[in-house]
N, C-alpha and C. Protein backbone atom coordinates (compact mmCIF):
# COMPACT_ATOMS: atom_id res chain seq x y z
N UNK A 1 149.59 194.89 56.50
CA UNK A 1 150.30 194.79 57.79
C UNK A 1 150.03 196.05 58.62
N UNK A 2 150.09 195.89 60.17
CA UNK A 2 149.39 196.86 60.93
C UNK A 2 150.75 197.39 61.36
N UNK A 3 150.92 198.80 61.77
CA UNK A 3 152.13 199.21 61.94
C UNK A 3 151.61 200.09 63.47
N UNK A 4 152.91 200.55 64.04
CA UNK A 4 152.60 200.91 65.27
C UNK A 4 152.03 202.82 65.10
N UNK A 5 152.33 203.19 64.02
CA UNK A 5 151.63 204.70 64.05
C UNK A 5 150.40 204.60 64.00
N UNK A 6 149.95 203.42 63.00
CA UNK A 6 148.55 203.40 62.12
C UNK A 6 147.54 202.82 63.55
N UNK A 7 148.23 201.82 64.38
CA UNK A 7 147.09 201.68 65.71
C UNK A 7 146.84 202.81 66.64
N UNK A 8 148.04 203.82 66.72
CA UNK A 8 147.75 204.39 67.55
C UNK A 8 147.00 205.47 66.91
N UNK A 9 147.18 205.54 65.62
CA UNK A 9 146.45 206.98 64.63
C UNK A 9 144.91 206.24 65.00
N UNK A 10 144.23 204.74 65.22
CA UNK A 10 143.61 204.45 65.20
C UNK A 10 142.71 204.64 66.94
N UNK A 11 143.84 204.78 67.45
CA UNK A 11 142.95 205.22 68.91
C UNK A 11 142.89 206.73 68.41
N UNK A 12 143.86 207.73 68.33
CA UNK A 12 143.16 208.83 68.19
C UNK A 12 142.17 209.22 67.67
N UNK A 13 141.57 208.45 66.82
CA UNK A 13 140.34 208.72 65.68
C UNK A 13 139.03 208.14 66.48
N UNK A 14 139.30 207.15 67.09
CA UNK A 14 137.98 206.77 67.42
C UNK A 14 137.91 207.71 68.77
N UNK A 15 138.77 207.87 69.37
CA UNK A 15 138.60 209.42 70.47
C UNK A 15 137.62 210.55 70.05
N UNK A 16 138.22 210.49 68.72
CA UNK A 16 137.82 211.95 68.37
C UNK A 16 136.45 211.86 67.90
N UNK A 17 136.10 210.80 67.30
CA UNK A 17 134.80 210.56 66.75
C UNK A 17 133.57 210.58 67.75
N UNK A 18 133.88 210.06 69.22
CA UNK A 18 133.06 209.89 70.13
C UNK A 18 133.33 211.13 71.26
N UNK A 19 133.89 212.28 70.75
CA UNK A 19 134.10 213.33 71.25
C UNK A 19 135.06 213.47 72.60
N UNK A 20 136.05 212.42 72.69
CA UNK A 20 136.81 213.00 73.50
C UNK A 20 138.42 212.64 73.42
N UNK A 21 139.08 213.03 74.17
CA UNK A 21 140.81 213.15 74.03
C UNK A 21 140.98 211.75 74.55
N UNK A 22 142.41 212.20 74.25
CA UNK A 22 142.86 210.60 74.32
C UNK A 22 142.68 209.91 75.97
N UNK A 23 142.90 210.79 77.13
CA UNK A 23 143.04 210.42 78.49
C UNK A 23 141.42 210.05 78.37
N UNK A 24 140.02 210.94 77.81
CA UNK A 24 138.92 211.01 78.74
C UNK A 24 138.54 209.57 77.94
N UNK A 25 139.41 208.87 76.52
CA UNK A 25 138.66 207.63 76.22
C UNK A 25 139.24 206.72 77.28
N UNK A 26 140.76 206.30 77.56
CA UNK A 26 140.88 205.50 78.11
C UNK A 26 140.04 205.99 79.84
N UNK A 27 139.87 206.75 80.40
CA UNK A 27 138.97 207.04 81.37
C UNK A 27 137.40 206.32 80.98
N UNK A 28 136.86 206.53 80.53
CA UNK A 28 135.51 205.80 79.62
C UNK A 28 135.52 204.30 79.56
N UNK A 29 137.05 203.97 79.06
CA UNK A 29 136.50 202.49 79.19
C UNK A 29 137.42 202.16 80.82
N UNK A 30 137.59 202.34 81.11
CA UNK A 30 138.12 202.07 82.48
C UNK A 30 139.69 201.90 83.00
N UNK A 31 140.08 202.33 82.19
CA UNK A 31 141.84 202.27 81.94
C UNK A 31 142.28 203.63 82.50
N UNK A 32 143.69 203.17 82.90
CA UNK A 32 144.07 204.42 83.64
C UNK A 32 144.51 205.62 82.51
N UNK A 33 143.79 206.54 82.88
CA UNK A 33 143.45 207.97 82.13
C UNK A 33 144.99 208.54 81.34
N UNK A 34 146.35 208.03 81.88
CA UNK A 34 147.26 208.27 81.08
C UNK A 34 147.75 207.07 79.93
N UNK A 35 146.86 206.02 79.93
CA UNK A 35 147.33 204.71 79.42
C UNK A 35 147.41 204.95 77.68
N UNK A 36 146.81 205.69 77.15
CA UNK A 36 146.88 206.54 75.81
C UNK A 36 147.89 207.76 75.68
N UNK A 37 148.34 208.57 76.33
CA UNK A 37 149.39 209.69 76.65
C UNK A 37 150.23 209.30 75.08
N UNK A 38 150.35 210.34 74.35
CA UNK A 38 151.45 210.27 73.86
C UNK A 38 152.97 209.84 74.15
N UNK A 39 153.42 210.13 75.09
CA UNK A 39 154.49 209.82 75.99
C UNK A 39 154.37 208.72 76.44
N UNK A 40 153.35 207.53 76.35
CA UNK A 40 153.48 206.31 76.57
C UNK A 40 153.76 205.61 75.46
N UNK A 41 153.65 205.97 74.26
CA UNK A 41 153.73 205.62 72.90
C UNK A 41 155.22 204.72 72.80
N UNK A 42 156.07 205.54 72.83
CA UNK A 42 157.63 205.16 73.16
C UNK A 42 158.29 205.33 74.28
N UNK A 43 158.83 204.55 74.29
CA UNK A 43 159.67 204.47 75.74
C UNK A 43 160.98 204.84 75.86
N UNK A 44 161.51 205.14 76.81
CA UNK A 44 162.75 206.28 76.96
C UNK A 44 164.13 205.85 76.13
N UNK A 45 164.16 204.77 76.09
CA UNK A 45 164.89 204.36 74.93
C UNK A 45 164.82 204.41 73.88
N UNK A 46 163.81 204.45 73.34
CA UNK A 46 163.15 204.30 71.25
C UNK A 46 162.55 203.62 71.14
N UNK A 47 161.65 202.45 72.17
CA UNK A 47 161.31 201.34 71.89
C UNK A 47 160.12 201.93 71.95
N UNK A 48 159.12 200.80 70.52
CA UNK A 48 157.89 201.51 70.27
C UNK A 48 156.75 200.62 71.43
N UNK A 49 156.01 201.39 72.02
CA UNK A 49 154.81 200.55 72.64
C UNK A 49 153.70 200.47 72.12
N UNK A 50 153.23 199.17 72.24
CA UNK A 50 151.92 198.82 71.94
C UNK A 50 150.72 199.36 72.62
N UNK A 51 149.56 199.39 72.14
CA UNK A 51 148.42 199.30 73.21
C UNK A 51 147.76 197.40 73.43
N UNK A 52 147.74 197.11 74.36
CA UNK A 52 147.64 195.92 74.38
C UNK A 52 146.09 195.52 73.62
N UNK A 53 145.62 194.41 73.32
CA UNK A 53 144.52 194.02 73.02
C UNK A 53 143.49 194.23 73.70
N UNK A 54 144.03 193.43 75.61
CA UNK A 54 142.81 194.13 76.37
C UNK A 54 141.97 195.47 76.17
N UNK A 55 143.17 196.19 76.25
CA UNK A 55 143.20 197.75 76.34
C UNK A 55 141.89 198.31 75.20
N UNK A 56 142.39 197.76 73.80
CA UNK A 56 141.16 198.12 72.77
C UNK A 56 140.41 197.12 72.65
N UNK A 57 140.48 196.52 73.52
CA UNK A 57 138.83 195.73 73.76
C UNK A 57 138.40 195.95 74.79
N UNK A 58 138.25 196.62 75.49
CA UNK A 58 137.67 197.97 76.43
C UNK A 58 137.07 198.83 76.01
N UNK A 59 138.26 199.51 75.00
CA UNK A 59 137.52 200.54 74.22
C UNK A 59 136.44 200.68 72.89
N UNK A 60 136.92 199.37 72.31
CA UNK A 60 135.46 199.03 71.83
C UNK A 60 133.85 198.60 72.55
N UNK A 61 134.61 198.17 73.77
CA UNK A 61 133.09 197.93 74.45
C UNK A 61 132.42 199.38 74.99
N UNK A 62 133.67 200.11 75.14
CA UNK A 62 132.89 201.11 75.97
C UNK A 62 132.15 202.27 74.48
N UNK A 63 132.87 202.09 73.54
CA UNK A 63 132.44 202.90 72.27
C UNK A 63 131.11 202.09 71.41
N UNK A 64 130.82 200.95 71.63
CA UNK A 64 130.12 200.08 71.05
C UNK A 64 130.62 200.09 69.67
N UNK A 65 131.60 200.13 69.08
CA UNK A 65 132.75 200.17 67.73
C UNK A 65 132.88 198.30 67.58
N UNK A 66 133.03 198.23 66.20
CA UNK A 66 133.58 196.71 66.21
C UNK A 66 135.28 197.32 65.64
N UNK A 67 135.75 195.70 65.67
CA UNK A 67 137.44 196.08 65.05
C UNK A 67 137.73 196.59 63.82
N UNK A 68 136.70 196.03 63.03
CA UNK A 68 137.14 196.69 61.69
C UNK A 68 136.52 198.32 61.73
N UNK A 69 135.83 198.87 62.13
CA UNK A 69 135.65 199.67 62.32
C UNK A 69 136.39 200.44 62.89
N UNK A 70 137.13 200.08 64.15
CA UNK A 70 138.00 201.06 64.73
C UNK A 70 139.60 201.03 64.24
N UNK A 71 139.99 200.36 63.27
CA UNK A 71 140.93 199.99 61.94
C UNK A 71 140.70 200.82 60.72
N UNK A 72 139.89 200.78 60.69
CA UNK A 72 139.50 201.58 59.06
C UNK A 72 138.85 203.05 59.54
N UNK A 73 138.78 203.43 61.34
CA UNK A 73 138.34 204.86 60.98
C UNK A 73 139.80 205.59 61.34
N UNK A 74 140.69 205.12 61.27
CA UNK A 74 142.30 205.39 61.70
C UNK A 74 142.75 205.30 60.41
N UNK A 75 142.20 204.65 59.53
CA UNK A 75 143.13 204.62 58.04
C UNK A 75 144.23 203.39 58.36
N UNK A 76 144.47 202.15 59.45
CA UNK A 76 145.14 201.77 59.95
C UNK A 76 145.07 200.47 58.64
N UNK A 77 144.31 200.34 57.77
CA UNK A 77 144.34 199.59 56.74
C UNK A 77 143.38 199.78 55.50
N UNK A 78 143.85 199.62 54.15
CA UNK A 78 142.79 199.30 53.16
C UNK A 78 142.24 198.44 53.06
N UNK A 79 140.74 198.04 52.83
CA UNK A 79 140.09 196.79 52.39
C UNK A 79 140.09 196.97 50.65
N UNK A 80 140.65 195.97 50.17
CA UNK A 80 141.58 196.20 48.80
C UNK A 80 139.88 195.02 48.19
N UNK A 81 138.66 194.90 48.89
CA UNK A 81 138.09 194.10 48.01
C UNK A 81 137.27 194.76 47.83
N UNK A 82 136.23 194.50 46.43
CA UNK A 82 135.34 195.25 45.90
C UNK A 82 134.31 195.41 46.43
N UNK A 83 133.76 196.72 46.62
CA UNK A 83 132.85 197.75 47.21
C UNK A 83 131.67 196.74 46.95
N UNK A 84 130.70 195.95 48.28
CA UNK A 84 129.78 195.96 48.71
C UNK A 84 128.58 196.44 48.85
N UNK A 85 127.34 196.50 48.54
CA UNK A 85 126.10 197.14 49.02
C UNK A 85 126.21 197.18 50.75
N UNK A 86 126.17 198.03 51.25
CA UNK A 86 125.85 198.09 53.06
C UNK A 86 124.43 197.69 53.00
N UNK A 87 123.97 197.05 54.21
CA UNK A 87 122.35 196.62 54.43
C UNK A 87 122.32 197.71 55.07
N UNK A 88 121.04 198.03 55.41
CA UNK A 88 120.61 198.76 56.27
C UNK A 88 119.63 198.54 56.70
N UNK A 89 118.88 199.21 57.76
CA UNK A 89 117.76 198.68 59.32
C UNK A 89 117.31 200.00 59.45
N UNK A 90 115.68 199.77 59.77
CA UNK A 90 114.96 200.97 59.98
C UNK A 90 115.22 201.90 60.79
N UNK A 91 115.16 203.03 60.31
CA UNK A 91 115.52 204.30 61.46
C UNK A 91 114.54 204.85 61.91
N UNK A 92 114.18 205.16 63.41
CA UNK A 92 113.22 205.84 64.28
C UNK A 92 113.74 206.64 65.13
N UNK A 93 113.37 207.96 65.57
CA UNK A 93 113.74 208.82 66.12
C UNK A 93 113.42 208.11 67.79
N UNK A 94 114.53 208.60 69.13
CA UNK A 94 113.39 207.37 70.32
C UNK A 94 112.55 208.26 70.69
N UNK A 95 112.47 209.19 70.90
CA UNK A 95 111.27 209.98 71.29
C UNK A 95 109.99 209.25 70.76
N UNK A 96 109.68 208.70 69.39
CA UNK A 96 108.95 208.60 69.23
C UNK A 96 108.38 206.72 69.24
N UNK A 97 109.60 205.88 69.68
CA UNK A 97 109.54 204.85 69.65
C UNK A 97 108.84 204.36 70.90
N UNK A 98 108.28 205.02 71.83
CA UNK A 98 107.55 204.64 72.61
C UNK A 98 106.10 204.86 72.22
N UNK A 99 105.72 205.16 71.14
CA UNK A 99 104.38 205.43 70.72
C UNK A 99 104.11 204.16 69.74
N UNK A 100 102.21 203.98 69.85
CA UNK A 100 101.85 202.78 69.39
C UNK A 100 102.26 202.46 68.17
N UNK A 101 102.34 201.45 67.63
CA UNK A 101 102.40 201.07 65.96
C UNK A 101 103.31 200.96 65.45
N UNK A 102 104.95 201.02 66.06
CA UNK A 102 106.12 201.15 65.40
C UNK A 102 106.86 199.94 65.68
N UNK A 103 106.44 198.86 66.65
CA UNK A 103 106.87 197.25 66.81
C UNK A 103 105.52 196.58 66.90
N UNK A 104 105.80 195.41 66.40
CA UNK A 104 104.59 194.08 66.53
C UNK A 104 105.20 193.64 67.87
N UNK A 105 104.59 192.48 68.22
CA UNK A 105 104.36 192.30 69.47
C UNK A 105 105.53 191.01 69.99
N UNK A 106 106.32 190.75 69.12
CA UNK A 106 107.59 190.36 69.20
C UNK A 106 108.48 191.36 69.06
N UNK A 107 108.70 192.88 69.22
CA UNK A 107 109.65 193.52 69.56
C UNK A 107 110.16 194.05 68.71
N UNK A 108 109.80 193.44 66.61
CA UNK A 108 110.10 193.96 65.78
C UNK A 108 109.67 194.74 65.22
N UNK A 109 110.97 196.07 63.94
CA UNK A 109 109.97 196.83 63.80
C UNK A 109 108.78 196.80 63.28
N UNK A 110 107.64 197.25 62.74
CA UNK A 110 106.53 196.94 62.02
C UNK A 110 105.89 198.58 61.88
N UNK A 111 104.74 198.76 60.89
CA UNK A 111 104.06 199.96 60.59
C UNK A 111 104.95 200.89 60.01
N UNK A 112 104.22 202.05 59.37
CA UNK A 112 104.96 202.91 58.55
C UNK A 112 105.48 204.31 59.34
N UNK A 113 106.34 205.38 59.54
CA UNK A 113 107.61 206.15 59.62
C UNK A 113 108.18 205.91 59.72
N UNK A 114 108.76 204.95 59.55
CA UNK A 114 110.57 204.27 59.62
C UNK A 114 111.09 205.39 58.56
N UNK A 115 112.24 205.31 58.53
CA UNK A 115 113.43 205.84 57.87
C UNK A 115 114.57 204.79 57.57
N UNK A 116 116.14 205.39 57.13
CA UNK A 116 116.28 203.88 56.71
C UNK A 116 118.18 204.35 57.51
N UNK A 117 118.92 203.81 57.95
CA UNK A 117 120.08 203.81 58.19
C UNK A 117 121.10 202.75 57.90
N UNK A 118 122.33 202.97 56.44
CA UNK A 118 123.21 201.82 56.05
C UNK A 118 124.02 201.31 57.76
N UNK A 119 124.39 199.94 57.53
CA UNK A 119 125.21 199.55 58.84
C UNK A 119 126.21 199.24 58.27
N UNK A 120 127.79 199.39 58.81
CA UNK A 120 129.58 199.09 58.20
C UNK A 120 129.29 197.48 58.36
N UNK A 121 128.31 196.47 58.87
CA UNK A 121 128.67 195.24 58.34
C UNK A 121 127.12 194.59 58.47
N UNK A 122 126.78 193.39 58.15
CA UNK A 122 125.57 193.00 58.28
C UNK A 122 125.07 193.05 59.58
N UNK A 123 123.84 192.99 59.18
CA UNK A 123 122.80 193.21 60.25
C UNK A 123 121.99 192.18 61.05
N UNK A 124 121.65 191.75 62.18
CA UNK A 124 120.98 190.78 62.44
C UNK A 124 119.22 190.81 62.08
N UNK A 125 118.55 189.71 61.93
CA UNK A 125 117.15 189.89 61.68
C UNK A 125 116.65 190.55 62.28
N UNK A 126 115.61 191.74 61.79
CA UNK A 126 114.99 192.50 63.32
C UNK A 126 115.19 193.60 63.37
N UNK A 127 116.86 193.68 63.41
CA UNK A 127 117.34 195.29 63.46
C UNK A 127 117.37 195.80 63.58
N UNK A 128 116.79 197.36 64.22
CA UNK A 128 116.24 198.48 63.57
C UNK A 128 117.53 199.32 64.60
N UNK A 129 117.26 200.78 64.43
CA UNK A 129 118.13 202.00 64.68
C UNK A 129 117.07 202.91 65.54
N UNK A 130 117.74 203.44 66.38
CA UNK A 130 116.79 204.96 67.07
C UNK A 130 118.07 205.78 67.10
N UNK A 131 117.46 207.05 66.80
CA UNK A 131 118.00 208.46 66.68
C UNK A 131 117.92 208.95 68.46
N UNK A 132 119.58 209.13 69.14
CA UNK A 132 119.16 209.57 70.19
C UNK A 132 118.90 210.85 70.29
N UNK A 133 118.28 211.55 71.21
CA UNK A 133 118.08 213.23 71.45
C UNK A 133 117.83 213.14 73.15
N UNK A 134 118.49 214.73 73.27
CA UNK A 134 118.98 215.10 74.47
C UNK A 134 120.38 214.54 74.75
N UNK A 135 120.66 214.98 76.63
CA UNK A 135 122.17 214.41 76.74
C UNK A 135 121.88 213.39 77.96
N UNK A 136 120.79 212.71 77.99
CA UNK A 136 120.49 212.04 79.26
C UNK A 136 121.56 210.93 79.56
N UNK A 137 122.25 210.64 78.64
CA UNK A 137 123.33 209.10 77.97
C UNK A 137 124.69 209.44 78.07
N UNK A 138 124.74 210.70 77.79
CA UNK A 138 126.34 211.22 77.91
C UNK A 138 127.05 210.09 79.14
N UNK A 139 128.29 209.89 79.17
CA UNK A 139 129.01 210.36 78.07
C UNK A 139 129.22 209.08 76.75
N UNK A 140 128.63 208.28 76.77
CA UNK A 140 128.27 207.80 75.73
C UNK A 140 127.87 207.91 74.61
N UNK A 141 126.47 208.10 74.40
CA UNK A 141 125.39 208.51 73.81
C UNK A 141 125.32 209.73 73.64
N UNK A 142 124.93 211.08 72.64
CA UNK A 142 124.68 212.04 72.36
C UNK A 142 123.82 212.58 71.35
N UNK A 143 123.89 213.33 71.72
CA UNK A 143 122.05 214.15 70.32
C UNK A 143 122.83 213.86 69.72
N UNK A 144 121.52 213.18 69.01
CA UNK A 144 122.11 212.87 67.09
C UNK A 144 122.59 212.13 66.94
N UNK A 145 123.05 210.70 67.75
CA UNK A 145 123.88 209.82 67.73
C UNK A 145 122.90 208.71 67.53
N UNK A 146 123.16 207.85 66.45
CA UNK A 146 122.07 206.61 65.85
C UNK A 146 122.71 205.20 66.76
N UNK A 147 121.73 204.63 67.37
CA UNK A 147 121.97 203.20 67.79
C UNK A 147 121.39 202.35 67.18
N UNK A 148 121.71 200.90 67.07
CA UNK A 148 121.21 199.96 66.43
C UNK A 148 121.04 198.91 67.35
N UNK A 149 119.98 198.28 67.40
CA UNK A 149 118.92 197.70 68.65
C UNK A 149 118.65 196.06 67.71
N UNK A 150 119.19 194.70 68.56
CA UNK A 150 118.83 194.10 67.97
C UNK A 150 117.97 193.23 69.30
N UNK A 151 116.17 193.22 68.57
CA UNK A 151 115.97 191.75 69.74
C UNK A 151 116.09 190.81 69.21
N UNK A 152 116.78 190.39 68.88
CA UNK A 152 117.34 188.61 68.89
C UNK A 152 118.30 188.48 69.56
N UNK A 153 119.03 189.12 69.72
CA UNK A 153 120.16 189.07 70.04
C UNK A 153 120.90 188.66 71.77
N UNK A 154 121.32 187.64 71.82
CA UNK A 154 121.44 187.09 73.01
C UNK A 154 122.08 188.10 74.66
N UNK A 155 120.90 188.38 75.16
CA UNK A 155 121.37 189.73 76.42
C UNK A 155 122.11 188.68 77.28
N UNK A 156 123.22 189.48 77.99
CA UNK A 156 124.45 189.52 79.02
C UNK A 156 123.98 190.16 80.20
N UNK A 157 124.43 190.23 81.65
CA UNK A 157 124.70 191.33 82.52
C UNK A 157 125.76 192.16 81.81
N UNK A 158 125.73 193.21 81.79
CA UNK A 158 126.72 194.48 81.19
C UNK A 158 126.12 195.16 79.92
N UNK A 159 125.52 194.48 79.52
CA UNK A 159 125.09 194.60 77.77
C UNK A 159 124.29 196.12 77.97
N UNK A 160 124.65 196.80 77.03
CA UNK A 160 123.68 198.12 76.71
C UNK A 160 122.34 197.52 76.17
N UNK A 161 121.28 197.88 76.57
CA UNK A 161 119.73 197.42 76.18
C UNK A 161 118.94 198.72 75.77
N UNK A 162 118.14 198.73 74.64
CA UNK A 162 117.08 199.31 74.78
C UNK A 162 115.77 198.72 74.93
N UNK A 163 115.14 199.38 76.53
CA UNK A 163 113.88 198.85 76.67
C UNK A 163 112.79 199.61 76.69
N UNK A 164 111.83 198.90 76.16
CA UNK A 164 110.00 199.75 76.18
C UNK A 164 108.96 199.07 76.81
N UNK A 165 108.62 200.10 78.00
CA UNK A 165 107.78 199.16 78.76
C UNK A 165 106.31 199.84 78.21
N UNK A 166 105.15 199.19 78.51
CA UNK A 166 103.59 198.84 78.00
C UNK A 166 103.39 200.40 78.61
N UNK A 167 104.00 201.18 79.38
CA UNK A 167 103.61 202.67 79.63
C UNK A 167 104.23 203.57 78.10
N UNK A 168 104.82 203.01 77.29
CA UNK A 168 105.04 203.78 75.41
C UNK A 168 106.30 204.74 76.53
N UNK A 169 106.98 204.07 77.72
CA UNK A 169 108.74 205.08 78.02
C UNK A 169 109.50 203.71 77.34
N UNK A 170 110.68 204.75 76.59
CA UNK A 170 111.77 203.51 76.51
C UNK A 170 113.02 204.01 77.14
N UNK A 171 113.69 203.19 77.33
CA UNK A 171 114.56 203.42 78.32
C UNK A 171 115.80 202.46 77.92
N UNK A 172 116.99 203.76 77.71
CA UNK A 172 118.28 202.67 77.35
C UNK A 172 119.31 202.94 78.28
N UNK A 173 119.51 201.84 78.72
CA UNK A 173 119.80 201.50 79.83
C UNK A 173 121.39 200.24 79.93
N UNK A 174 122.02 199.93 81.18
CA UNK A 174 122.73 199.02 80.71
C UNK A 174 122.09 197.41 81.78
N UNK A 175 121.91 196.01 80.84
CA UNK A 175 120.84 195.39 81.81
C UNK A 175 122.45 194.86 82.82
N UNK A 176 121.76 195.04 84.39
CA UNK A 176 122.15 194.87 85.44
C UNK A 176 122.03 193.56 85.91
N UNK A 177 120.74 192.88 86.47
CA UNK A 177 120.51 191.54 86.66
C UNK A 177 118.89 191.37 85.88
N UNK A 178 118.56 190.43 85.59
CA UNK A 178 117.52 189.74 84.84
C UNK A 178 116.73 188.30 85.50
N UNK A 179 115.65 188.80 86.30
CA UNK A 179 115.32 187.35 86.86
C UNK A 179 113.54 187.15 86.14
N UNK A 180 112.74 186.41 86.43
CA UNK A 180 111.71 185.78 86.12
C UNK A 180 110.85 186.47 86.19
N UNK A 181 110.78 187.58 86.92
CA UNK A 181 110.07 188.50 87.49
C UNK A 181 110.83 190.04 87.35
N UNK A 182 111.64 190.57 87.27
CA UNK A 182 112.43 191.58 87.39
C UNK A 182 113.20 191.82 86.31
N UNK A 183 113.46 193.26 85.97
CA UNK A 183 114.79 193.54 85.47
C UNK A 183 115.30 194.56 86.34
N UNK A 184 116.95 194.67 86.62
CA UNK A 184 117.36 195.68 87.18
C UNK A 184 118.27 196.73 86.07
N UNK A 185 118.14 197.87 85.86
CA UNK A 185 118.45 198.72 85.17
C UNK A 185 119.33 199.57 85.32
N UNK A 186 121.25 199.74 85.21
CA UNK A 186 121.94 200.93 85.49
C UNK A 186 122.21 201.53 84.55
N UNK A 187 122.19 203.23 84.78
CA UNK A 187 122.02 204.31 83.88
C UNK A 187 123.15 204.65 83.19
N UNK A 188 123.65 205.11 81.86
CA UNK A 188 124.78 205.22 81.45
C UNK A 188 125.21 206.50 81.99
N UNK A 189 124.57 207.52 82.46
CA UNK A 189 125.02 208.71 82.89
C UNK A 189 124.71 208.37 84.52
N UNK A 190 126.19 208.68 85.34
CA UNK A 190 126.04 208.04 86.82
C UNK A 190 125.09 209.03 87.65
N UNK A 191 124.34 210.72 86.93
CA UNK A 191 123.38 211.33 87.55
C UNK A 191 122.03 210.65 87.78
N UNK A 192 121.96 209.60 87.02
CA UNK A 192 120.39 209.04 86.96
C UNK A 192 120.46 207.46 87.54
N UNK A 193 119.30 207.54 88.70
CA UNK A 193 119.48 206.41 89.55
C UNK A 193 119.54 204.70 88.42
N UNK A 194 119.70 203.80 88.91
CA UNK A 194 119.45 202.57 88.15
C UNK A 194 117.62 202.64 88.72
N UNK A 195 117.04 201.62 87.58
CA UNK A 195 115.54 201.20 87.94
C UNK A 195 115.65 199.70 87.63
N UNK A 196 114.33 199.47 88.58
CA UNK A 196 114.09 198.11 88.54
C UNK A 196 112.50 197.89 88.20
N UNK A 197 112.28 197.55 87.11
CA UNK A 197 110.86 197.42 86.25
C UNK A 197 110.28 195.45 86.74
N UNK A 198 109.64 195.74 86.80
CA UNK A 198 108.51 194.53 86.55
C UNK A 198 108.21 193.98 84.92
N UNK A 199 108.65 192.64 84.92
CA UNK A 199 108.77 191.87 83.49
C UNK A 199 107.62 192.00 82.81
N UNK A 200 106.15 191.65 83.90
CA UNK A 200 104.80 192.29 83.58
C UNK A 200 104.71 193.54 82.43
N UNK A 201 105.76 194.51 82.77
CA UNK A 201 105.38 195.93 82.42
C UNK A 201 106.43 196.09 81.23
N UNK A 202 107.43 195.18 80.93
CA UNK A 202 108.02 195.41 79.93
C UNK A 202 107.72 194.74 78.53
N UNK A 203 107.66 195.71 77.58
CA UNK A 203 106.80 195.10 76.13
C UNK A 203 107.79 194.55 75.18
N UNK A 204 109.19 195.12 75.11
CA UNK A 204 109.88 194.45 74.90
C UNK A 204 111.31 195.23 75.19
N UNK A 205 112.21 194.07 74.27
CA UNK A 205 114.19 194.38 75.15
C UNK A 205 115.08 193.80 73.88
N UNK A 206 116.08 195.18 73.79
CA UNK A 206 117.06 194.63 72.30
C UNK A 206 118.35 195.20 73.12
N UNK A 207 119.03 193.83 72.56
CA UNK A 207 120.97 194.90 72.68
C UNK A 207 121.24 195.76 71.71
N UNK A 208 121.71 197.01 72.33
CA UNK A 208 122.68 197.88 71.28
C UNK A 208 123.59 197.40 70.69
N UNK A 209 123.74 196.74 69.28
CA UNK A 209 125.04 196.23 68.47
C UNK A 209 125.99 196.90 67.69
N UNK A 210 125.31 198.21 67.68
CA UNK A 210 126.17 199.01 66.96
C UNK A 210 125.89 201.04 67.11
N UNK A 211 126.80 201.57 67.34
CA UNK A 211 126.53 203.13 67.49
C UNK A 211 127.13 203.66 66.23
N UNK A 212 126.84 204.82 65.94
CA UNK A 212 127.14 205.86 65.05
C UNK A 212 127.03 206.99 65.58
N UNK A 213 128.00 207.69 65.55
CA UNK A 213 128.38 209.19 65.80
C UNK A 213 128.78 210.12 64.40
């Protein structure tokens, strides 16, 4: 049973994991910046408050976190069943994922420096992980922070993408609009303009399904 300390111990943790306080997460996913406040917790009477569902399903979108994940990094429950093998999906640094030989020509990985990264639940066919570096992604994304890239995986407008166009740049990006001819591209850090690539020029396109910090 979920109790009202253990959800909210559960927003503080995933705050902290993705490096920020409680106001700058709900700021991140788009909620008003006091909507986490301690002082919203209970109300002037004793009565305990919830965070609504919307609310952490915001913040999982904006953390790329699933539920059990943002449950179990709060301690907000035990999984009382027996310990699992984790799968895991090839790991590539992205710097270097724009260079030849590291996808076949359907988008998957293929050829040898892979590395290997476990995932907290199964994986889709395909899979693979890039190691980000630099802070071009903030406040999202950060050095050292592993994403997991699936192309199979059915793209949205909103969806975080990583794309590699036939020039060996990849570019992760969030996809904007998608037509026959076009993609339009907005940047997770609001310093860097959105782009709009030619379908011609793109080699291939995966959703981000999962982050690690």
């Amino acid at each position: 049973m979920l109790s009202h300390s253990a959800i909210w111990d559960a927003i503080d943790a995933i705050a902290q994991r993705h490096g920020f306080s409680a106001s700058g997460l709900a700021r991140v996913a788009g909620l008003d910046p006091t909507a986490f406040n301690r002082s919203k917790r209970v109300s002037k009477d004793g009565r305990e408050r919830w965070p609504s569902t919307e609310s952490i399903a915001k913040v999982l979108d904006a953390t790329g976190e699933n539920f059990d994940q943002f449950l179990s990094g709060g301690g907000a429950y035990i999984q009382m069943a027996a310990p699992m093998m984790r799968p895991s999906v090839p790991l590539l640094g992205l710097a270097q994922a724009g260079s030849g030989g590291f996808f076949d020509s359907a988008g998957f990985p293929a050829g040898q420096g892979w590395d290997e990264v476990p995932l907290p639940s199964t994986g889709l066919d395909g899979s693979y992980a890039l190691e980000v570096s630099g802070d071009s992604m903030l406040p999202l994304y950060r050095d050292g922070d592993i994403i997991v890239v699936s192309p199979t995986a059915q793209l949205r407008r909103g969806d975080r993408v990583v794309v590699r166009t036939r020039e060996g740049e990849v570019l992760v990006k969030i996809l904007y609009r998608q037509t026959a001819k076009m993609l339009e591209l907005h940047s997770l850090n609001a310093e860097h303009k959105p782009r709009i690539i030619d379908i011609k020029d793109v080699e291939g396109m995966g959703r981000i399904i999962w982050a690690s910090q």
